[in-house]
PDB file of N, CA and C in Angstrom:
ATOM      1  N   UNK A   1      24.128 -21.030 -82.958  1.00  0.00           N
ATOM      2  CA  UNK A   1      23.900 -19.612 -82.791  1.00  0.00           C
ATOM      3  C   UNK A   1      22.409 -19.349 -83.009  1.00  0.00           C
ATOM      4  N   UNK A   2      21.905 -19.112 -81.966  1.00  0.00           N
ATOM      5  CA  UNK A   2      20.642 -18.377 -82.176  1.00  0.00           C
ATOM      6  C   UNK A   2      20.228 -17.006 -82.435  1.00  0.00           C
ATOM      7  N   UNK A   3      18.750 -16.765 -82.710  1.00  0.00           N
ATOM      8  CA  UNK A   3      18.256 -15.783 -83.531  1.00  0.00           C
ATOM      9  C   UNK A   3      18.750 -14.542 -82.540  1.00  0.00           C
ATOM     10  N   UNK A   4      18.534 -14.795 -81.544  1.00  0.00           N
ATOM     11  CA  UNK A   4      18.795 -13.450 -80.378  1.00  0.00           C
ATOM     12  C   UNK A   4      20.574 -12.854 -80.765  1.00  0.00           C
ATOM     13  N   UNK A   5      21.766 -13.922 -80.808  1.00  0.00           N
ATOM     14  CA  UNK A   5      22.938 -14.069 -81.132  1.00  0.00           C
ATOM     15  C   UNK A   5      23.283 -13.081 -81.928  1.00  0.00           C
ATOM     16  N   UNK A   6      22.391 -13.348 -82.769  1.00  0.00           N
ATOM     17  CA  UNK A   6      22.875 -12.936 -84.491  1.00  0.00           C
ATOM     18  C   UNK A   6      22.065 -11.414 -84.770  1.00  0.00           C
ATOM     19  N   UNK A   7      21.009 -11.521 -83.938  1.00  0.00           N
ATOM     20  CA  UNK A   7      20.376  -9.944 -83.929  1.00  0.00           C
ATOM     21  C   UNK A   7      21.026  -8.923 -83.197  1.00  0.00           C
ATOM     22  N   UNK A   8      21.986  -9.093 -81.752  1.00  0.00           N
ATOM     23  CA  UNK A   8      23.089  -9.033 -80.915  1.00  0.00           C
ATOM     24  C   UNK A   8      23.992  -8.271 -81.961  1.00  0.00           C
ATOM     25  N   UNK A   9      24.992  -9.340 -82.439  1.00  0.00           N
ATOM     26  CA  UNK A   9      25.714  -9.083 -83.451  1.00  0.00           C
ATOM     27  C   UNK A   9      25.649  -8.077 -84.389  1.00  0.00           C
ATOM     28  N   UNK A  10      24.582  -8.150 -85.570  1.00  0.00           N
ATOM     29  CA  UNK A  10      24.190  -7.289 -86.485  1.00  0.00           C
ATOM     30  C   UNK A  10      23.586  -5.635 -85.787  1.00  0.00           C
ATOM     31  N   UNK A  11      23.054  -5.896 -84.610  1.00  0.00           N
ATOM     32  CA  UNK A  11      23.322  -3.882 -83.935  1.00  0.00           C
ATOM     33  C   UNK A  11      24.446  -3.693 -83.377  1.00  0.00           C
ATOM     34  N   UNK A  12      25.362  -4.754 -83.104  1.00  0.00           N
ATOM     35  CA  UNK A  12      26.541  -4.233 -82.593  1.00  0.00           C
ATOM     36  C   UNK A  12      27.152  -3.364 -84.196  1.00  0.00           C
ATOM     37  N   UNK A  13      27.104  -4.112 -84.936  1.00  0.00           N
ATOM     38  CA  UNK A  13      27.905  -4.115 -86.456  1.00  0.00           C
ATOM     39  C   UNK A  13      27.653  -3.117 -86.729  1.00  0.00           C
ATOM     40  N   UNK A  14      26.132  -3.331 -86.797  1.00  0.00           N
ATOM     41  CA  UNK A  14      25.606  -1.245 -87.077  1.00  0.00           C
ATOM     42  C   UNK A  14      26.007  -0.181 -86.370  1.00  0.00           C
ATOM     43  N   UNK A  15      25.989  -0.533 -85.218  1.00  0.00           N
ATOM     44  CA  UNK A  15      26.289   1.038 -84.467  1.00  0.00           C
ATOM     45  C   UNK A  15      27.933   1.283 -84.383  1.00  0.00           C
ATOM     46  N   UNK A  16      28.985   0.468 -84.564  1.00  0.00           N
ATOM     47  CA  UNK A  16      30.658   0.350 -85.053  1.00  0.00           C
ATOM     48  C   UNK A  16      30.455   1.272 -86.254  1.00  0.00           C
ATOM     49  N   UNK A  17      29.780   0.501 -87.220  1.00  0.00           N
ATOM     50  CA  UNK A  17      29.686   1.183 -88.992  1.00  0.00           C
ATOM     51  C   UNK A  17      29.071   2.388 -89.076  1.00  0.00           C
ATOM     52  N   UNK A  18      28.248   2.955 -88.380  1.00  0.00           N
ATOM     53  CA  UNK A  18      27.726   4.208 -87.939  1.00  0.00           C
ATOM     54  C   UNK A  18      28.014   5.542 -87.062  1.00  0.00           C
ATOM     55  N   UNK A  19      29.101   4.759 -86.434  1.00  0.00           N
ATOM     56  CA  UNK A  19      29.755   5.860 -86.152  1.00  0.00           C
ATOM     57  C   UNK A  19      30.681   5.565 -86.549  1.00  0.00           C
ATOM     58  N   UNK A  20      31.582   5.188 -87.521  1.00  0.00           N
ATOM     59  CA  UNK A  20      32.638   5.341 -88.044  1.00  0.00           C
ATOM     60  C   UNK A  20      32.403   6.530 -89.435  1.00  0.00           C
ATOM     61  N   UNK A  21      31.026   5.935 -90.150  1.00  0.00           N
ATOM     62  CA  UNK A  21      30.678   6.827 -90.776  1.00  0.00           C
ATOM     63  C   UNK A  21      30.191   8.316 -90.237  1.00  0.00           C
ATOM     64  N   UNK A  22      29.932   8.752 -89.366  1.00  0.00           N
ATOM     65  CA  UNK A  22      29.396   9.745 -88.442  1.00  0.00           C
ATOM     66  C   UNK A  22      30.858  10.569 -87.901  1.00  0.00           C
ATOM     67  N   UNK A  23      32.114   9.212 -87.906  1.00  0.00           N
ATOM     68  CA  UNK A  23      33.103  10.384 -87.755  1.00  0.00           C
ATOM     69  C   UNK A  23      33.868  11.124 -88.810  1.00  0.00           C
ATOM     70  N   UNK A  24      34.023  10.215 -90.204  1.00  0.00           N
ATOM     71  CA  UNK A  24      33.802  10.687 -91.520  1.00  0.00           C
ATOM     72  C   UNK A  24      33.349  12.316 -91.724  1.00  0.00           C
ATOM     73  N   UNK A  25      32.173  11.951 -91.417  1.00  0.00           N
ATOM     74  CA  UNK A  25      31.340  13.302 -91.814  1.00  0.00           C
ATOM     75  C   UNK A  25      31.454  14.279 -90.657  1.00  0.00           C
ATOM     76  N   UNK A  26      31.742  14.308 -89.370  1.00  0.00           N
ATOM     77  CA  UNK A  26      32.274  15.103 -88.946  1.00  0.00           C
ATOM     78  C   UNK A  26      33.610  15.916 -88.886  1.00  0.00           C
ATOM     79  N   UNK A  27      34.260  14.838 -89.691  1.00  0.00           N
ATOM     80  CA  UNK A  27      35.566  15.317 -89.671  1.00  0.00           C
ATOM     81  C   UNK A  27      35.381  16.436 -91.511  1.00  0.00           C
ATOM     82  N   UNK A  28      34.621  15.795 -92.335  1.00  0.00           N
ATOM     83  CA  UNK A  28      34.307  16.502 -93.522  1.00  0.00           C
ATOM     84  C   UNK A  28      33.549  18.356 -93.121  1.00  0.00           C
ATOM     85  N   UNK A  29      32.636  17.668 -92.196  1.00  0.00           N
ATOM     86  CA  UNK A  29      31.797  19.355 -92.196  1.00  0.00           C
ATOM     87  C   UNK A  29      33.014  20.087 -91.400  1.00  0.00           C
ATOM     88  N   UNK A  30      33.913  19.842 -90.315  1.00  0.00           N
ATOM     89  CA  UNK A  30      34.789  20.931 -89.915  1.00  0.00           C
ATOM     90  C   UNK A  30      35.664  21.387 -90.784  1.00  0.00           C
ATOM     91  N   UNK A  31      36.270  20.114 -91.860  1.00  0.00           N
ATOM     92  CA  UNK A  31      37.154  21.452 -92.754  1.00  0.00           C
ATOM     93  C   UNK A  31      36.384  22.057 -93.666  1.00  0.00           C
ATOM     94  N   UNK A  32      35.112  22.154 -94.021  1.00  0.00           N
ATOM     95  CA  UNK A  32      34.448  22.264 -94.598  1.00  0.00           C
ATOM     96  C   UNK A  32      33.917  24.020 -94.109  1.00  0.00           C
ATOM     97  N   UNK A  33      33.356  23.756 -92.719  1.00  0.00           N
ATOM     98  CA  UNK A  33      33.013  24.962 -91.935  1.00  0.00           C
ATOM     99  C   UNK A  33      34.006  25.972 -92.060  1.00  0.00           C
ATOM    100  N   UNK A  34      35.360  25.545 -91.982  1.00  0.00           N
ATOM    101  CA  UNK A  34      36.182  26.424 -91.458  1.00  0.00           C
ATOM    102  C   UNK A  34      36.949  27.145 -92.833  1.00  0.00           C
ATOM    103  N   UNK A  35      37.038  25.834 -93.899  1.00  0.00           N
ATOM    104  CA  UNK A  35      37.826  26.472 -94.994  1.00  0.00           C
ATOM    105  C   UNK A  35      36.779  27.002 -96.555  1.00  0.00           C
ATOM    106  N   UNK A  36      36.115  26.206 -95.832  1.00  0.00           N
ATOM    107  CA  UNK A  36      35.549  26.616 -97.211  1.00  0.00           C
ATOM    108  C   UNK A  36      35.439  25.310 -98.151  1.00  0.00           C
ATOM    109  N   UNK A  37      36.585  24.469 -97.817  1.00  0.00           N
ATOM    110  CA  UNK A  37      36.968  23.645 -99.232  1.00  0.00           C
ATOM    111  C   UNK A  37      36.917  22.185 -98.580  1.00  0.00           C
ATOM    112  N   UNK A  38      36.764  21.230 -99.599  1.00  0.00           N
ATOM    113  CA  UNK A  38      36.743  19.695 -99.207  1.00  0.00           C
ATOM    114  C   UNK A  38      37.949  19.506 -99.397  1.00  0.00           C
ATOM    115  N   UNK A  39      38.711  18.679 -98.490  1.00  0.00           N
ATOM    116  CA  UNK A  39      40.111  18.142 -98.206  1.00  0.00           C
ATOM    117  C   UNK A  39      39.710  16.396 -98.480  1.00  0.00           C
ATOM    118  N   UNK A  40      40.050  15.653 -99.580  1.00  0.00           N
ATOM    119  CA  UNK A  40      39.999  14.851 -99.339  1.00  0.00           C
ATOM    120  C   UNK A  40      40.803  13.968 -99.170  1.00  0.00           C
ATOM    121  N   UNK A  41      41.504  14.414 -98.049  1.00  0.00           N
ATOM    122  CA  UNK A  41      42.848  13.894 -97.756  1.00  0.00           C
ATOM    123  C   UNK A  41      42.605  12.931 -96.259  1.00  0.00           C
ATOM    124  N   UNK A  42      41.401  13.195 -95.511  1.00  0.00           N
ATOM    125  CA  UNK A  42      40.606  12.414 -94.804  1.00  0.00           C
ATOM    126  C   UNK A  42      40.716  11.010 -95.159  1.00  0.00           C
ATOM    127  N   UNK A  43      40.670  10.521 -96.342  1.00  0.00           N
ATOM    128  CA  UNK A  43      40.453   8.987 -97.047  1.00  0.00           C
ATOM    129  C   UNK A  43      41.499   8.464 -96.823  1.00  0.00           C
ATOM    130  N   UNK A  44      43.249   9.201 -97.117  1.00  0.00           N
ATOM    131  CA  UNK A  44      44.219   8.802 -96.673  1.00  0.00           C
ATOM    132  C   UNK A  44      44.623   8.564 -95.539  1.00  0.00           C
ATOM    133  N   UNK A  45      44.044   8.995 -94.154  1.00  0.00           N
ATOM    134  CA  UNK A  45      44.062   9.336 -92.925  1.00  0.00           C
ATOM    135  C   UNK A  45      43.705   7.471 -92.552  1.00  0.00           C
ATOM    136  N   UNK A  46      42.438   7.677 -93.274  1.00  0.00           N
ATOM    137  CA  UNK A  46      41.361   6.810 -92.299  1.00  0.00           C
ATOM    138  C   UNK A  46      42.130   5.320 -92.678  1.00  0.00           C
ATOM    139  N   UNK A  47      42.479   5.541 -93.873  1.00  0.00           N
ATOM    140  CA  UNK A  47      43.497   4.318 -94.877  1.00  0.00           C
ATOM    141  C   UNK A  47      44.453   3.720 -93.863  1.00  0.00           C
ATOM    142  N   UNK A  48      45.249   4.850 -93.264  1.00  0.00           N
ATOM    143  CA  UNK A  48      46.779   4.442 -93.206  1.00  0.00           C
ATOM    144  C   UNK A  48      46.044   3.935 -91.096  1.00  0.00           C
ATOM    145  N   UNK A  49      45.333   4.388 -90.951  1.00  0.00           N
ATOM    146  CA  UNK A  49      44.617   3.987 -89.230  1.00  0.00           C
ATOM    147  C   UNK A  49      44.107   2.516 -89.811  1.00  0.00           C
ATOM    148  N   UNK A  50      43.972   2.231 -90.793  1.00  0.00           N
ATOM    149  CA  UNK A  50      42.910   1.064 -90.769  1.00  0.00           C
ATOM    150  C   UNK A  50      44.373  -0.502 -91.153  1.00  0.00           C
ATOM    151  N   UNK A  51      44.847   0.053 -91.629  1.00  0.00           N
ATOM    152  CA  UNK A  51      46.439  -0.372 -92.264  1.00  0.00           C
ATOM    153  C   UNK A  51      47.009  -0.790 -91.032  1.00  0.00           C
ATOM    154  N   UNK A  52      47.349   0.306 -90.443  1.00  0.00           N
ATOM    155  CA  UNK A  52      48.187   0.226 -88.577  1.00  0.00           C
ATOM    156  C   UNK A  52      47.095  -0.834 -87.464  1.00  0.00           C
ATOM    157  N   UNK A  53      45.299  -0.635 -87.823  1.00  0.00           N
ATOM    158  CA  UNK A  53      45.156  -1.442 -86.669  1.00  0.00           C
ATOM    159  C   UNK A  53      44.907  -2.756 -87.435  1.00  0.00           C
ATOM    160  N   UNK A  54      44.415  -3.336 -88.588  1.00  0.00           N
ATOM    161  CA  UNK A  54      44.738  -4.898 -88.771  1.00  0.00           C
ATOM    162  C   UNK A  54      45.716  -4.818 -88.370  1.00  0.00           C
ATOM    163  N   UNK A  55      47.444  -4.518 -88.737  1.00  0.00           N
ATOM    164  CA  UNK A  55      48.341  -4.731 -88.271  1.00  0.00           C
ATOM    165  C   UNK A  55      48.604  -5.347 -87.025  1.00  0.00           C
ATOM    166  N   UNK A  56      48.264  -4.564 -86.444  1.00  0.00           N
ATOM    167  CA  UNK A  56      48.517  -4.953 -84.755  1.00  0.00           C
ATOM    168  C   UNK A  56      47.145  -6.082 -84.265  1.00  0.00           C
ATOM    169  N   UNK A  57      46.375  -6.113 -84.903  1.00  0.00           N
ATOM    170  CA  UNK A  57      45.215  -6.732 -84.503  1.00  0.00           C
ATOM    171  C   UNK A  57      45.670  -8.386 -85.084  1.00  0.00           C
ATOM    172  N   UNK A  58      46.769  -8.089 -86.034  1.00  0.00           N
ATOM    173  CA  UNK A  58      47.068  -9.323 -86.639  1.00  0.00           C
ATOM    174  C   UNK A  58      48.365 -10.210 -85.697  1.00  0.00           C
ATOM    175  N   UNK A  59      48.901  -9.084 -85.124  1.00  0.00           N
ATOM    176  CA  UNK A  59      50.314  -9.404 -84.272  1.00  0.00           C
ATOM    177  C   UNK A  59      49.419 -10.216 -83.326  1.00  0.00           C
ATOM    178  N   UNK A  60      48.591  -9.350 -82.663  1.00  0.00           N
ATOM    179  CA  UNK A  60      48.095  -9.513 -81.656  1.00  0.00           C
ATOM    180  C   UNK A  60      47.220 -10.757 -81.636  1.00  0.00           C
ATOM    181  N   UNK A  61      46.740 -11.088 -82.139  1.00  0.00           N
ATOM    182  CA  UNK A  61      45.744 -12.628 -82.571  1.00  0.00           C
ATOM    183  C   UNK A  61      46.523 -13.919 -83.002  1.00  0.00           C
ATOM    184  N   UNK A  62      47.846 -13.318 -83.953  1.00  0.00           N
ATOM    185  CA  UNK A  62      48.654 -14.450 -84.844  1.00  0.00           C
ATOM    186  C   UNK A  62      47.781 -14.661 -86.185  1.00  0.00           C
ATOM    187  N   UNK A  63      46.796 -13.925 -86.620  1.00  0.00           N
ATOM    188  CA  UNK A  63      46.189 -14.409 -87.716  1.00  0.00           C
ATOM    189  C   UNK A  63      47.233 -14.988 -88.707  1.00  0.00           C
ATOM    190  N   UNK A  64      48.332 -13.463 -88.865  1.00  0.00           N
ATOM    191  CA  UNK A  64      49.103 -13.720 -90.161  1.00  0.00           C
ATOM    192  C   UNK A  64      49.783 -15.407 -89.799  1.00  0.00           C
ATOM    193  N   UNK A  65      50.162 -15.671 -88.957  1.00  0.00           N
ATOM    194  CA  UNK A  65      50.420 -16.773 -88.602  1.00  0.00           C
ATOM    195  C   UNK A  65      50.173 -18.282 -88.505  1.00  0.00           C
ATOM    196  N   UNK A  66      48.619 -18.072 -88.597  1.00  0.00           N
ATOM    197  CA  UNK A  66      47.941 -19.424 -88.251  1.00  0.00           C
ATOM    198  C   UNK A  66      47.817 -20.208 -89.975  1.00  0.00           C
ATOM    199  N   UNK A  67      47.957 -19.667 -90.967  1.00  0.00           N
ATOM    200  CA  UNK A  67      48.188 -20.673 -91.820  1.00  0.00           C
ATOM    201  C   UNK A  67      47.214 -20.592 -92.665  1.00  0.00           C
ATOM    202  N   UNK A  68      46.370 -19.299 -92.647  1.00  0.00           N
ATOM    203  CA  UNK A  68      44.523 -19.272 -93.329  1.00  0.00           C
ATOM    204  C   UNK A  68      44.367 -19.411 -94.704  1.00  0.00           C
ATOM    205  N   UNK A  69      45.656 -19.278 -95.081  1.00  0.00           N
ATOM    206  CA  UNK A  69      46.141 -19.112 -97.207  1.00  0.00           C
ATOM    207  C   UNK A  69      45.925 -20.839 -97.111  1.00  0.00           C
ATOM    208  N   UNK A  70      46.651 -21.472 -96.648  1.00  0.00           N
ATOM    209  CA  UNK A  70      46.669 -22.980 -97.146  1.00  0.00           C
ATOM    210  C   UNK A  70      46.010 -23.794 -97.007  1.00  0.00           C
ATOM    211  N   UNK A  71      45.400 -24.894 -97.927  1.00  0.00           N
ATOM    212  CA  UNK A  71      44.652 -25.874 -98.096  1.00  0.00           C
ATOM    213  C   UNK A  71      44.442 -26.524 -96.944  1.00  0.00           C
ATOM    214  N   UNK A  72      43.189 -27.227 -96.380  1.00  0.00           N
ATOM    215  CA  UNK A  72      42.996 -27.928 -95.553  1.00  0.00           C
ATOM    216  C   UNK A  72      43.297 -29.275 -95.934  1.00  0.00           C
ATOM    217  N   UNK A  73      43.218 -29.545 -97.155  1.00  0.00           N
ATOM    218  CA  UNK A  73      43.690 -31.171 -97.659  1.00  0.00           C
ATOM    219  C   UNK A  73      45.487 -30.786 -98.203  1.00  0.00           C
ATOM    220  N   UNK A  74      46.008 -32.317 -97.735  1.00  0.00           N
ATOM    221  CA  UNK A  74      47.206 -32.564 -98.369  1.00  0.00           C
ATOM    222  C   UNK A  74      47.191 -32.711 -99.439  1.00  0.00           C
TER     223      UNK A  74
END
């Protein structure tokens, strides 16, 4: 893996983590705008989405499957 690879990588990483955080805070300033009050019930939201897509990301790959808990030596 070269330097170009890994510089590739790390702005992809950033701009995923940046707008994830960016939807965070948009989703904070609208109940915010509208009620007045912080709901931080957002955290549970983002929890139970992040829960559901490993899930399926795990079906979908076989991670849970491939054996990653156990020792490489007998």
């Amino acid at each position: 893996m070269n330097l170009f690879d890994i510089i590739t990588q790390q702005l992809a990483n950033s701009l995923v983590l940046g707008s994830f955080y960016g939807l965070v805070a948009i989703g904070y300033s609208l109940v915010y705008g509208i009620i007045k009050l912080l709901n931080f019930a957002h955290g549970d939201i983002y929890m139970v989405g992040a829960f559901i897509g490993f899930g399926i990301l795990s079906l979908v790959s076989g991670f849970l499957g491939a054996g990653w808990w156990e020792s490489p030596c007998p």
